[in-house]
C-alpha atoms as a PDB file:
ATOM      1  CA  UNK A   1     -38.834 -56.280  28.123  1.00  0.00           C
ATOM      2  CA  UNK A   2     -40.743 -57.471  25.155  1.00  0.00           C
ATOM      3  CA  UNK A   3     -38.727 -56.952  21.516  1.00  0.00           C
ATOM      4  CA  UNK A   4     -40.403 -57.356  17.885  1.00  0.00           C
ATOM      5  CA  UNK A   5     -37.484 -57.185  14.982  1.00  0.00           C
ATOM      6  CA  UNK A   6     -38.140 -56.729  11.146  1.00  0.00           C
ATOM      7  CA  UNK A   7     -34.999 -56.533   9.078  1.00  0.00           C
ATOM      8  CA  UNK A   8     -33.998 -54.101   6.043  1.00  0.00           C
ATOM      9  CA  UNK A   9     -34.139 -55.425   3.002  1.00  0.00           C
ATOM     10  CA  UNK A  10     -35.062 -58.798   4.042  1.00  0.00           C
ATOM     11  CA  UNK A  11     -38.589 -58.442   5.719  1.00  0.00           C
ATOM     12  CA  UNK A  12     -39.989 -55.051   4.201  1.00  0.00           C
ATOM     13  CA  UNK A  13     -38.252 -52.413   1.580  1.00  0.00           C
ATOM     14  CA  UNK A  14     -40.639 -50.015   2.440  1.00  0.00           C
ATOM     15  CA  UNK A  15     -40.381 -47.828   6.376  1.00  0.00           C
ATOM     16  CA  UNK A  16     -44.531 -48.428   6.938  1.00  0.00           C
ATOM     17  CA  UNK A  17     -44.121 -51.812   5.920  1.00  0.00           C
ATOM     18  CA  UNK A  18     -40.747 -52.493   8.166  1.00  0.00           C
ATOM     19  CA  UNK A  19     -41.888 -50.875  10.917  1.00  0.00           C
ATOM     20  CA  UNK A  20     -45.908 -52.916  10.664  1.00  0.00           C
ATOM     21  CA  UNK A  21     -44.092 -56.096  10.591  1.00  0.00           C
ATOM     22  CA  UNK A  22     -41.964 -55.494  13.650  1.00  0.00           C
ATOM     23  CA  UNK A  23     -44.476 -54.327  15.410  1.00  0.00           C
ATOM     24  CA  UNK A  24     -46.643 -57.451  14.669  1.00  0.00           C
ATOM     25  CA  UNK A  25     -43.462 -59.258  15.961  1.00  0.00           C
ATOM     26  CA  UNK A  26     -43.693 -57.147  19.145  1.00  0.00           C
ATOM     27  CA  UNK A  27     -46.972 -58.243  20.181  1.00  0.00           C
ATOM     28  CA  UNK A  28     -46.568 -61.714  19.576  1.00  0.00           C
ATOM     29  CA  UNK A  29     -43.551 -61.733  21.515  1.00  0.00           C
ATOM     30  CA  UNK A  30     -46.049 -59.769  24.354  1.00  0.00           C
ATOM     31  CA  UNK A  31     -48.715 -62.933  23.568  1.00  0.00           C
ATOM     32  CA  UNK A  32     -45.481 -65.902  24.164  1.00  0.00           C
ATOM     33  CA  UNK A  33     -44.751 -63.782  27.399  1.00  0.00           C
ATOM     34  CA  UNK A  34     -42.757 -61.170  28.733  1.00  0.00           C
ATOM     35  CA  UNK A  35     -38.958 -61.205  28.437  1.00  0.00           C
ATOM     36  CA  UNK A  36     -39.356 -62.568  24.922  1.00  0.00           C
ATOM     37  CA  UNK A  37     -37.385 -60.982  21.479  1.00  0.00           C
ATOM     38  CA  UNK A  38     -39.636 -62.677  18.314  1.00  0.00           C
ATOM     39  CA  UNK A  39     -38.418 -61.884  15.170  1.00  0.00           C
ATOM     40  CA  UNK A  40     -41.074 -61.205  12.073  1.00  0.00           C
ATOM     41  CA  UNK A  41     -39.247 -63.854   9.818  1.00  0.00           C
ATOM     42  CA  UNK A  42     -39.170 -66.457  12.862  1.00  0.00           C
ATOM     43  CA  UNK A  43     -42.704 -67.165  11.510  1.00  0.00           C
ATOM     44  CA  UNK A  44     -42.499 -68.635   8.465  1.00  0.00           C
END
């Protein structure tokens, strides 16, 4: 199972927004491998 997280207010204050960024997380947890959780503000 592959998990991308965004959090409310934190990441996005918008629901488009929120839900863009965790799905950008998903897929680079997907690209580190599979069994990963990667959280959008684990990049910076």
């Amino acid at each position: 199972v592959s998990i991308g997280l965004a959090t409310f207010p934190h990441d996005a204050r918008e629901m488009t927004e929120l839900l863009d960024k965790a799905d950008w997380a998903l897929y680079r947890s997907k690209k580190n491998g599979r069994n990963m959780v990667c959280s959008f503000g684990a990049q910076e």
